[in-house]
C-alpha atoms as a PDB file:
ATOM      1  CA  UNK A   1     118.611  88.593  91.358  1.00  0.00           C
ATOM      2  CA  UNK A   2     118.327  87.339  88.081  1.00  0.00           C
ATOM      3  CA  UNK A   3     116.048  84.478  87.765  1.00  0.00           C
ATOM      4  CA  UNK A   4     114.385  85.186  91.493  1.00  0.00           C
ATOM      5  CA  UNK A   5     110.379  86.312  91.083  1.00  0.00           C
ATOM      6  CA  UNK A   6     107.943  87.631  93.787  1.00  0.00           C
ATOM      7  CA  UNK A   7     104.953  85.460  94.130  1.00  0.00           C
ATOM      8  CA  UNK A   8     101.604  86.254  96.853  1.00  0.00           C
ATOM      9  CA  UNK A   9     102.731  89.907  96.577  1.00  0.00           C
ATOM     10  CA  UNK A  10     101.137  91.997  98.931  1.00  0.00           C
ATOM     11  CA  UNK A  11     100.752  96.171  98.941  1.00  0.00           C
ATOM     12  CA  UNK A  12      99.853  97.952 101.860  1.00  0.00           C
ATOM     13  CA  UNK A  13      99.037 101.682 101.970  1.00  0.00           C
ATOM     14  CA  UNK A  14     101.100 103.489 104.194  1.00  0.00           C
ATOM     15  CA  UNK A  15      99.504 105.743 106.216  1.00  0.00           C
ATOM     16  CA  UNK A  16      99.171 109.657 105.084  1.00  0.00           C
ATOM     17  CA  UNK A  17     100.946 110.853 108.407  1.00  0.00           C
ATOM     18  CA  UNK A  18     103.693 108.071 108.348  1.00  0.00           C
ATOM     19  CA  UNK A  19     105.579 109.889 104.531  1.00  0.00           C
ATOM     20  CA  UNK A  20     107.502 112.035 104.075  1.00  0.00           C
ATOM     21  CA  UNK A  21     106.665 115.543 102.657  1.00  0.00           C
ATOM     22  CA  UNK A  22     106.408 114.270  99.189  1.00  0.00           C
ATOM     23  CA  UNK A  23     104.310 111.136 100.420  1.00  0.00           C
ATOM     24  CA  UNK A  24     107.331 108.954 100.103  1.00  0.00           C
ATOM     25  CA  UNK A  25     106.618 105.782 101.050  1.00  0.00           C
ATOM     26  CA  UNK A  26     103.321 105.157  99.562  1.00  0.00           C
ATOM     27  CA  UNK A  27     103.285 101.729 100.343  1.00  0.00           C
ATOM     28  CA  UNK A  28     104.787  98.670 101.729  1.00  0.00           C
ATOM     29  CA  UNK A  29     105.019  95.549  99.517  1.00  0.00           C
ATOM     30  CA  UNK A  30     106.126  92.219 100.882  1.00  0.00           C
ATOM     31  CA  UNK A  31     106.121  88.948  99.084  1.00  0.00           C
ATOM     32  CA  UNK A  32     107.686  85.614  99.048  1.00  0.00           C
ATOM     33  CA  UNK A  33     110.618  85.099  96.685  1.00  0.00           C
ATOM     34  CA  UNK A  34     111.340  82.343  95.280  1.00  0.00           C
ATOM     35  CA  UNK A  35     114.246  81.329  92.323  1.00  0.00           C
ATOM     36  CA  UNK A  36     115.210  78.582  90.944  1.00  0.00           C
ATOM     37  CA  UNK A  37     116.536  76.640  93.447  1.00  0.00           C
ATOM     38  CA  UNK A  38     114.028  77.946  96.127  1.00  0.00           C
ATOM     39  CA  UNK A  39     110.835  77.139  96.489  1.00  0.00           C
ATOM     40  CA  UNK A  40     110.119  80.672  97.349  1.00  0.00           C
ATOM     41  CA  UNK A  41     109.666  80.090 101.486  1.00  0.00           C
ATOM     42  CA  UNK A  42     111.006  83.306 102.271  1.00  0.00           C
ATOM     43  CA  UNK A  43     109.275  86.536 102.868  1.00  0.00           C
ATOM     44  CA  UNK A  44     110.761  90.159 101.306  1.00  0.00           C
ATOM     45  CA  UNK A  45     109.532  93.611 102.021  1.00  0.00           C
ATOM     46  CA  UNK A  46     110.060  96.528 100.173  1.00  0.00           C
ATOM     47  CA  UNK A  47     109.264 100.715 100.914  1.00  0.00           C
ATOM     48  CA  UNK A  48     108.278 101.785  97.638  1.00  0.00           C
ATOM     49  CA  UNK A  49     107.151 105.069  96.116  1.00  0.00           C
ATOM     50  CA  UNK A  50     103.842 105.746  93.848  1.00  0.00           C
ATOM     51  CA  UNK A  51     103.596 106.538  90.128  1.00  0.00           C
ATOM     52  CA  UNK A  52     106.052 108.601  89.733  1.00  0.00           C
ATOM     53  CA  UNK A  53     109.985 107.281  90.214  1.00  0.00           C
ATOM     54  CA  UNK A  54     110.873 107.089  94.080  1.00  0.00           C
ATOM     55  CA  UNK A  55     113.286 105.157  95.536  1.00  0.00           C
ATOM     56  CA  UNK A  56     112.958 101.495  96.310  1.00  0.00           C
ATOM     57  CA  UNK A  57     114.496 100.015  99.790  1.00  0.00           C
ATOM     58  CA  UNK A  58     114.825  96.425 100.889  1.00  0.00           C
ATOM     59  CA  UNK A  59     113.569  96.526 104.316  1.00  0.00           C
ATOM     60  CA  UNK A  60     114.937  92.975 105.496  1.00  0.00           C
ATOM     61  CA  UNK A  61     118.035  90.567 104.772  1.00  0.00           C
ATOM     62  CA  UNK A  62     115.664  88.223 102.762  1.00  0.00           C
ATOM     63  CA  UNK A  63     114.829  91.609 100.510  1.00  0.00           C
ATOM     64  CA  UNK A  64     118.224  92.685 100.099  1.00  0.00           C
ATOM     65  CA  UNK A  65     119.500  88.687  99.277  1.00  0.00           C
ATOM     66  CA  UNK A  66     117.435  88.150  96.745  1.00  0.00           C
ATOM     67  CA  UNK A  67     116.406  91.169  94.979  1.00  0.00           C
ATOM     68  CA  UNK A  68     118.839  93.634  92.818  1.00  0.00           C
ATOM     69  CA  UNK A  69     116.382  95.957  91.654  1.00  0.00           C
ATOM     70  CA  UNK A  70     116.033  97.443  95.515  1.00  0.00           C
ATOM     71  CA  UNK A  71     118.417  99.900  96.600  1.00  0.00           C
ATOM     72  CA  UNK A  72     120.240  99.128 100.148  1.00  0.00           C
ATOM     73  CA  UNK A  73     121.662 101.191 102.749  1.00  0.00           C
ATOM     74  CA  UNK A  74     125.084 101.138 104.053  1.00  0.00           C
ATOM     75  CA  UNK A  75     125.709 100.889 108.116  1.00  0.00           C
ATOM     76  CA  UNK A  76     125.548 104.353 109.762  1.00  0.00           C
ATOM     77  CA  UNK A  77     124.364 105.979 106.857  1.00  0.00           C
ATOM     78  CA  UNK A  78     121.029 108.262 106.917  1.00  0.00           C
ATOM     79  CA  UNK A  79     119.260 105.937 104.379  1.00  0.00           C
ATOM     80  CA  UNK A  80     119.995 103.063 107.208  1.00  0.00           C
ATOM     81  CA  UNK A  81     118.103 104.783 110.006  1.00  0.00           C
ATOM     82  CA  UNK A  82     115.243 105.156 107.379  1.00  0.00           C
ATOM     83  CA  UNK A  83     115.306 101.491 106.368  1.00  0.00           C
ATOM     84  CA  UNK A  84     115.447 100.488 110.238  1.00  0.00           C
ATOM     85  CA  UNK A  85     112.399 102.642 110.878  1.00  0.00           C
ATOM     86  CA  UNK A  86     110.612 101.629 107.741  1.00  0.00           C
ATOM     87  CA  UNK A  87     111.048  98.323 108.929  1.00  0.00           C
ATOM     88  CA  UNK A  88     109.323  99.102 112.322  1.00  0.00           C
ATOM     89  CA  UNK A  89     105.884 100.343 110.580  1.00  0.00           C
ATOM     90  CA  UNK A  90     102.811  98.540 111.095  1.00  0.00           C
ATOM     91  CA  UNK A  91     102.456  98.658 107.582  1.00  0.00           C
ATOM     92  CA  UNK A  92     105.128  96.157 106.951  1.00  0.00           C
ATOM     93  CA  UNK A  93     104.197  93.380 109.031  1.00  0.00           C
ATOM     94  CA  UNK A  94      99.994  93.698 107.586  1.00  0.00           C
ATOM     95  CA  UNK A  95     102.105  93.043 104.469  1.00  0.00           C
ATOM     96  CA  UNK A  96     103.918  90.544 105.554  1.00  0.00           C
ATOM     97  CA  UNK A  97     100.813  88.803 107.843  1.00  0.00           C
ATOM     98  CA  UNK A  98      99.267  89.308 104.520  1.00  0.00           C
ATOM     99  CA  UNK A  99     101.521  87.259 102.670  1.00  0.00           C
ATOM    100  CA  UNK A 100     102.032  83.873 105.241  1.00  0.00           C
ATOM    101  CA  UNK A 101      97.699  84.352 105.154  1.00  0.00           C
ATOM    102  CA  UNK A 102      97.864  83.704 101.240  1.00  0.00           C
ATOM    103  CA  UNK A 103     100.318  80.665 101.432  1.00  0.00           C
ATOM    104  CA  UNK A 104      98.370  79.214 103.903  1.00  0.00           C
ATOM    105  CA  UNK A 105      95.033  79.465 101.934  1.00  0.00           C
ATOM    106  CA  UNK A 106      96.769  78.375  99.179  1.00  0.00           C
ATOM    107  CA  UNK A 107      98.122  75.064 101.175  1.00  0.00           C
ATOM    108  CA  UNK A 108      94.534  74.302 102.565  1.00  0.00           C
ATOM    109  CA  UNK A 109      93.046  74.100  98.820  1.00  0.00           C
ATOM    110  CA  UNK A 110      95.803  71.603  97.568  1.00  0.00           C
ATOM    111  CA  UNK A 111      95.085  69.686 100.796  1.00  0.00           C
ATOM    112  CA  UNK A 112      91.278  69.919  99.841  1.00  0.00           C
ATOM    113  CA  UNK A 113      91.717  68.754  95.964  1.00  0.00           C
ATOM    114  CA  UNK A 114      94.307  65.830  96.993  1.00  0.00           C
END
């Protein structure tokens, strides 16, 4: 969404025998987003490709609210079984573990240097 940004992004490899034959998804990203009437409390994830240009899906509701550059799935469709199963990898909660671990170190140094 325009105006929305990613902060404590997090990428997490996906595991070689978790991709597809072209190594589709190479990794996991999760992050909080935040625009500007949020103070960026919720937490996204994403199955995204490598260098080259692979598709991007929103793996959760918060991804697909408040994000346009991910591409969603409609109901009963083949790329909703892959989003639903995407969403199951262990890669995308260490992503988003990942993330609530940086917003808490982040809230114990402002309670530090108050």
């Amino acid at each position: 969404m325009p105006g929305s940004q990613l902060l404590d992004a997090v990428e997490v490899d996906v595991a070689e025998d978790l991709r597809n034959k072209r190594g589709w998804p190479a990794a996991i990203l999760a992050a909080r987003i935040a625009d500007l009437d949020s103070k960026g409390q919720d937490i996204g994830a994403w199955a995204v490709g490598g260098d080259d240009t692979r598709p991007i899906y929103a793996l959760d509701a918060v991804a697909r609210e408040w994000t346009s550059w991910a591409q969603g799935a409609d109901p009963g469709t083949r790329a909703a079984k892959l989003v639903e199963r995407l969403a199951g990898y262990p890669e995308t909660q260490t992503a988003r573990d990942a993330v609530r671990s940086r917003i808490k170190t982040r809230s114990a140094r402002r309670r530090r240097s108050d």
